[in-house]
N, C-alpha and C. Protein backbone atom coordinates (compact mmCIF):
# COMPACT_ATOMS: atom_id res chain seq x y z
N UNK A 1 11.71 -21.72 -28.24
CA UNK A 1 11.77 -21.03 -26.98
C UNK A 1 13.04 -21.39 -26.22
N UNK A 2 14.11 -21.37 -26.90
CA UNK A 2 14.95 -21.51 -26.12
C UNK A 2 15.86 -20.84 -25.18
N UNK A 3 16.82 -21.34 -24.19
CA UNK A 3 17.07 -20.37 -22.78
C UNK A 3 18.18 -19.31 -23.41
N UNK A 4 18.27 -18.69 -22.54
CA UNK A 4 19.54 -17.52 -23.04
C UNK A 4 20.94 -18.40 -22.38
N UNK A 5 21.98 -17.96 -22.91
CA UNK A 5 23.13 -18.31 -23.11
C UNK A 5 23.56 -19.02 -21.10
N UNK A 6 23.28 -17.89 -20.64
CA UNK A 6 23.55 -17.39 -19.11
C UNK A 6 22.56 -18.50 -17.95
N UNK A 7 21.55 -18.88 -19.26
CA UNK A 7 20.25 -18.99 -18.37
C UNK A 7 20.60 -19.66 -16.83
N UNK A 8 21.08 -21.17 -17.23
CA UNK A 8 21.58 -22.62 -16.51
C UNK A 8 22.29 -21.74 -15.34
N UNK A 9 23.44 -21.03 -15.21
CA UNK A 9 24.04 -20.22 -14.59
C UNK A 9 22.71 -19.23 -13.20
N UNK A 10 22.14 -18.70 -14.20
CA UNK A 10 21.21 -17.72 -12.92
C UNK A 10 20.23 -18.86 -12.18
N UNK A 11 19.62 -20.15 -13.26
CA UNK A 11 18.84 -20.99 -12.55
C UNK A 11 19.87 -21.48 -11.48
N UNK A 12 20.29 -21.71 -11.32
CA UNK A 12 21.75 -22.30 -9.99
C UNK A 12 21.68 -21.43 -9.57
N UNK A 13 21.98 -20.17 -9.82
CA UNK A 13 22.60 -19.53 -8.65
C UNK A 13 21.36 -19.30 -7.81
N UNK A 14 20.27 -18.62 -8.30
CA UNK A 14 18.68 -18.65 -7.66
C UNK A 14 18.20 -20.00 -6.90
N UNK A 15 18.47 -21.02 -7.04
CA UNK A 15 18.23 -22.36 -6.32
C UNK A 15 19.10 -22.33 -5.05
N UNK A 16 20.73 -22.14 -5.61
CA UNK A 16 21.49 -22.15 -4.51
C UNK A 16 20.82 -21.33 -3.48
N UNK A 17 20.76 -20.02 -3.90
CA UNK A 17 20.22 -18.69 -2.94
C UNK A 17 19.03 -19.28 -1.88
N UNK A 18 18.32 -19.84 -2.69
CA UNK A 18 16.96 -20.58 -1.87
C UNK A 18 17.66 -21.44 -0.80
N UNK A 19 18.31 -22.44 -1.51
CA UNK A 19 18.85 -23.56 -0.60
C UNK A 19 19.19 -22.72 1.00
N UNK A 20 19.94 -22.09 0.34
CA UNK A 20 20.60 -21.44 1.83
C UNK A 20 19.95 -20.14 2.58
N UNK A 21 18.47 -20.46 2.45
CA UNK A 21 17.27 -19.68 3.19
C UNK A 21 17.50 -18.11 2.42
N UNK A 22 18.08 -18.00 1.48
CA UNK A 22 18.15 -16.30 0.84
C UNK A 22 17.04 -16.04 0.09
N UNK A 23 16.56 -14.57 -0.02
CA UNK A 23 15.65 -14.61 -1.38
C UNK A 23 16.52 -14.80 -2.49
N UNK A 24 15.54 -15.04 -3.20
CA UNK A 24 16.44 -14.87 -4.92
C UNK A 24 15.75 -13.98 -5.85
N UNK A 25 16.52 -13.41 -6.78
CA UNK A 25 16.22 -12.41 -7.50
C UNK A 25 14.87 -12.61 -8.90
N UNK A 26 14.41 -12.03 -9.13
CA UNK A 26 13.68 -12.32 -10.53
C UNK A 26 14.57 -12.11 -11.88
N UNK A 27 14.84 -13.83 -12.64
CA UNK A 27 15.68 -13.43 -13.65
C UNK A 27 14.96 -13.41 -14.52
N UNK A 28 15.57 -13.27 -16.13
CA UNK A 28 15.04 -13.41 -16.92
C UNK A 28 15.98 -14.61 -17.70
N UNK A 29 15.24 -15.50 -18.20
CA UNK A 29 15.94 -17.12 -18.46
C UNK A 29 15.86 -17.33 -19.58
N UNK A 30 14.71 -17.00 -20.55
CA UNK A 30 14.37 -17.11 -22.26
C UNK A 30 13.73 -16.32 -22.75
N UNK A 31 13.20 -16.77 -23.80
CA UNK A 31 11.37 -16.08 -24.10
C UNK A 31 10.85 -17.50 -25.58
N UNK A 32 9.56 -17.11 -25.16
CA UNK A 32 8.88 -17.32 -26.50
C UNK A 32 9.32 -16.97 -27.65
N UNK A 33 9.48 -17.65 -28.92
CA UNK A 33 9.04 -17.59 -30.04
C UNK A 33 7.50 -16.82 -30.05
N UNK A 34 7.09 -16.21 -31.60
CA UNK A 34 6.36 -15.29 -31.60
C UNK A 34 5.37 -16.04 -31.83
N UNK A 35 5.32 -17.68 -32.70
CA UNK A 35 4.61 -18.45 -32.93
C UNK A 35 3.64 -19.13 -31.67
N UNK A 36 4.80 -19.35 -30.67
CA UNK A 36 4.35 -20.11 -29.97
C UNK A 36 3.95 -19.13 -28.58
N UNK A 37 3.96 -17.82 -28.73
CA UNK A 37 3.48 -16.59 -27.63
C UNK A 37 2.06 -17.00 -28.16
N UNK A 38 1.63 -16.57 -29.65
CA UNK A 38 0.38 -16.51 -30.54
C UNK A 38 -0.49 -18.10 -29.42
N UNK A 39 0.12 -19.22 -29.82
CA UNK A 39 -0.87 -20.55 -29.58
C UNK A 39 -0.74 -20.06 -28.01
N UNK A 40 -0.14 -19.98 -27.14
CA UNK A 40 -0.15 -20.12 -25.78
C UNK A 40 -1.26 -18.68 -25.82
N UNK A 41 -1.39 -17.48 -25.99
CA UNK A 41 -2.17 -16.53 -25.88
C UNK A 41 -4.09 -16.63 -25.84
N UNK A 42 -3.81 -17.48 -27.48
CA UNK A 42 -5.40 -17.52 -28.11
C UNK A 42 -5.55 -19.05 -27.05
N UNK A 43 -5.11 -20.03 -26.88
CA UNK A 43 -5.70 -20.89 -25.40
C UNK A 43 -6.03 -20.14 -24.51
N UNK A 44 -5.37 -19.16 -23.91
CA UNK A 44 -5.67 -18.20 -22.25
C UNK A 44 -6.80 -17.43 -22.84
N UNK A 45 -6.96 -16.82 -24.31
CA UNK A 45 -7.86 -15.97 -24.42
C UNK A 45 -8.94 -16.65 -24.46
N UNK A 46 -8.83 -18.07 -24.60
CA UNK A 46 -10.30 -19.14 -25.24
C UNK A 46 -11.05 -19.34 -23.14
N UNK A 47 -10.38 -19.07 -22.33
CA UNK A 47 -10.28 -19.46 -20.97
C UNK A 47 -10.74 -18.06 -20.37
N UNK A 48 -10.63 -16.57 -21.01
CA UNK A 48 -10.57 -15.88 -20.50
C UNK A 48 -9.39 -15.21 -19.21
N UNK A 49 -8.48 -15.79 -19.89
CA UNK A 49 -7.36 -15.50 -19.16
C UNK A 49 -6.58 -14.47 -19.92
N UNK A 50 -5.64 -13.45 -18.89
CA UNK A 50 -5.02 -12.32 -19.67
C UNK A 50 -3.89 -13.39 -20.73
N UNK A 51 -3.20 -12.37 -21.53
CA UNK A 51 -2.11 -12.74 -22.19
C UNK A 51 -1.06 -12.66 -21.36
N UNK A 52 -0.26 -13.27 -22.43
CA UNK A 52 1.63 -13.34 -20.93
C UNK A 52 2.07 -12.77 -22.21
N UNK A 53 3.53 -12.24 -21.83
CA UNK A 53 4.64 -11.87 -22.19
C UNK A 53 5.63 -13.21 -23.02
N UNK A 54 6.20 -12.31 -23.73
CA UNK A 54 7.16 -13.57 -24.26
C UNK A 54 8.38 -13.44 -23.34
N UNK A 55 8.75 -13.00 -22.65
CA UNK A 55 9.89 -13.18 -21.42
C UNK A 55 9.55 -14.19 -20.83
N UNK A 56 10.75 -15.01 -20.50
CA UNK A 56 10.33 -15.95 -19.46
C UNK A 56 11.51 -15.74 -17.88
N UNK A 57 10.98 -15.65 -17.25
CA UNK A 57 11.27 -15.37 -15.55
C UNK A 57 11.49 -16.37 -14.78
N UNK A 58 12.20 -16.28 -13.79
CA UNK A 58 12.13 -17.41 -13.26
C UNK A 58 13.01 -16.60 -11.81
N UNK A 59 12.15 -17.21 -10.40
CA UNK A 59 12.77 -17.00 -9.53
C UNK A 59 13.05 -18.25 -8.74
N UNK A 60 12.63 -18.98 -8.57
CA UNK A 60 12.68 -20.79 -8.28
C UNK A 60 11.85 -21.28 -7.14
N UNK A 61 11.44 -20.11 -5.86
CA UNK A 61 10.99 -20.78 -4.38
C UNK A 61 9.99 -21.87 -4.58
N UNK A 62 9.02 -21.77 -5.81
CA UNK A 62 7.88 -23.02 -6.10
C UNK A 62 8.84 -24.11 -6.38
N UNK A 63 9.42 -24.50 -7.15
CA UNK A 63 10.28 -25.58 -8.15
C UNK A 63 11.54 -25.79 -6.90
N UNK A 64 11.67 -25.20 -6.30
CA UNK A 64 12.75 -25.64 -4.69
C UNK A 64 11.60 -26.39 -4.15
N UNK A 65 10.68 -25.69 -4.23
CA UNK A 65 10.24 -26.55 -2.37
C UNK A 65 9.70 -27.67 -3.32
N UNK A 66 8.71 -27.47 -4.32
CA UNK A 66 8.07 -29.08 -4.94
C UNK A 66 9.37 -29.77 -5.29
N UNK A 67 10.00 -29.38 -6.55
CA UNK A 67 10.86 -30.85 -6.90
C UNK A 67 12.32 -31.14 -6.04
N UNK A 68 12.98 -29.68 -5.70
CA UNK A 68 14.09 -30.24 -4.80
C UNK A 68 13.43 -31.20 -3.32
N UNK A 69 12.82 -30.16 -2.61
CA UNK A 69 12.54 -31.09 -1.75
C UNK A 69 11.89 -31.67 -1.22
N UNK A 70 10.32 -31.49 -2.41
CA UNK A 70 9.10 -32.14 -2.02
C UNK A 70 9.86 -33.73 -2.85
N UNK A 71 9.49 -33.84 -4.25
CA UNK A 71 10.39 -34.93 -4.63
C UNK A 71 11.70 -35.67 -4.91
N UNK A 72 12.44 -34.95 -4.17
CA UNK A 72 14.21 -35.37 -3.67
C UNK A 72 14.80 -35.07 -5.08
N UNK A 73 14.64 -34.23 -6.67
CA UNK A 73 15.10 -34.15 -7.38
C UNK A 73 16.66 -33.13 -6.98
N UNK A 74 17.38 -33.16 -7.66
CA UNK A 74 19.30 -32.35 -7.44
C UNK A 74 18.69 -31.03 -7.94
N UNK A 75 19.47 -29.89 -7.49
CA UNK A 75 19.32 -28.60 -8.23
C UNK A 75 19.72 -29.39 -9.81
N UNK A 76 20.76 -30.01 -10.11
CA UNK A 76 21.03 -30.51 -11.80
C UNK A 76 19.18 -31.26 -12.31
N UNK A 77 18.99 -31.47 -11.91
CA UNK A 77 17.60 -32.60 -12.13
C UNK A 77 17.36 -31.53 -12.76
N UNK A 78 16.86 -30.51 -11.84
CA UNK A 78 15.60 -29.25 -12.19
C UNK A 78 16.11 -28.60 -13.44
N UNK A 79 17.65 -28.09 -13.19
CA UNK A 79 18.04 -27.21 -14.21
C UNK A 79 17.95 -27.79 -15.79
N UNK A 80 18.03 -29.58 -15.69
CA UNK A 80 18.22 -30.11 -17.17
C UNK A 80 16.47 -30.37 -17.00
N UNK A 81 15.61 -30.46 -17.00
CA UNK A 81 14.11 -30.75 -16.82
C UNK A 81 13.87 -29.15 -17.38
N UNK A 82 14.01 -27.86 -16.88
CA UNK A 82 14.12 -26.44 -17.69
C UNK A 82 14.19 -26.81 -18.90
N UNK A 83 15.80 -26.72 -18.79
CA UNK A 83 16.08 -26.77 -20.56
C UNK A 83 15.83 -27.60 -21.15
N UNK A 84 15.23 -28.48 -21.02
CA UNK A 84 14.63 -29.78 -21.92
C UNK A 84 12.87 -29.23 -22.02
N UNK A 85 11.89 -28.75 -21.42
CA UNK A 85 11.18 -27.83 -21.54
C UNK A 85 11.02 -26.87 -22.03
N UNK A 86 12.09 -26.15 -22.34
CA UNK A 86 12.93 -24.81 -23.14
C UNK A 86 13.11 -24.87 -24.49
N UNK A 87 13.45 -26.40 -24.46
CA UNK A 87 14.36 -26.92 -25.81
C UNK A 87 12.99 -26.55 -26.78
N UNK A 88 13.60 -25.88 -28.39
CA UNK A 88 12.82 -25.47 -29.18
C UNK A 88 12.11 -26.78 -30.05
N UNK A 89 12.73 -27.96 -29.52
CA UNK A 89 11.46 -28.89 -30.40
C UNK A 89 10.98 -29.45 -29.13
N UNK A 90 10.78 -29.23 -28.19
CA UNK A 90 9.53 -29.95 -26.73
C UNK A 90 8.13 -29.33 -27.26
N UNK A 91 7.88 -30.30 -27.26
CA UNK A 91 6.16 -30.35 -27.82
C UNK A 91 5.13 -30.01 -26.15
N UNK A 92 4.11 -29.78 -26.03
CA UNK A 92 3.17 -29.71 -24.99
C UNK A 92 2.48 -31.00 -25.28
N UNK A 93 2.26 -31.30 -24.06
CA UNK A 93 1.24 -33.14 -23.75
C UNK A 93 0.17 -32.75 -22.69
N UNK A 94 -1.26 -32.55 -23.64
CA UNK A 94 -1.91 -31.82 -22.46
C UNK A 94 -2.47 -32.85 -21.40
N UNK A 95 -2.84 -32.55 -20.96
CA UNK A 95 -3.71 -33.48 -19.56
C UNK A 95 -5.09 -33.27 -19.26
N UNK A 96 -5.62 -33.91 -18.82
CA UNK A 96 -7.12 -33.52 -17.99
C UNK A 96 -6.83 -32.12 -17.07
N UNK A 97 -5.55 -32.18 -16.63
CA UNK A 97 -5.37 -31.06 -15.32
C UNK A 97 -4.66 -30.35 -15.92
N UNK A 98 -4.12 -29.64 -17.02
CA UNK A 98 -3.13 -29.25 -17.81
C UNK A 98 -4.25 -28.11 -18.48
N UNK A 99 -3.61 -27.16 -18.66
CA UNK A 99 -4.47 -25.91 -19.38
C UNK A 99 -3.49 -25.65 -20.49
């Protein structure tokens, strides 16, 4: 699942936009692998939850207000925490609170 070429670029510029009270646009940042659309799908379907798309989106106002400035992380923090999330060998570590 890794990001598109551009991705790092629109995640900044959408953070910046926030920073400075603007909306920001809905980008499009990666997608799923078809493998890993399949496992993420049949979990939501086991939950009764719809399916998602293999696009992945990203507009940032949640991930501004929690990690920029709920936990003092840099717009860089967030953007390398993405792509390390993105990165096609990051495994999932589920949780008690984790679906």
């Amino acid at each position: 699942m890794p990001l598109y070429e551009n991705a790092a670029t629109l995640i900044l510029t959408n953070l910046k936009q926030i920073q400075a009270g603007c909306k920001a646009a809905l980008v499009a940042i990666g997608s799923l692998a078809q493998d890993q659309l399949a496992a993420i799908n049949n979990k939501r379907a086991a939950c009764n939850f719809p399916p998602i798309k293999a696009e992945v989106v990203f507009i940032g106002k949640h991930i501004y207000k929690s990690r920029i400035v709920g936990d003092g992380y840099t717009i860089s923090d967030v953007i390398e925490q993405i792509a390390s999330a993105m990165h096609a060998t990051s495994l999932v570590h589920r949780t008690n609170s984790s679906l």
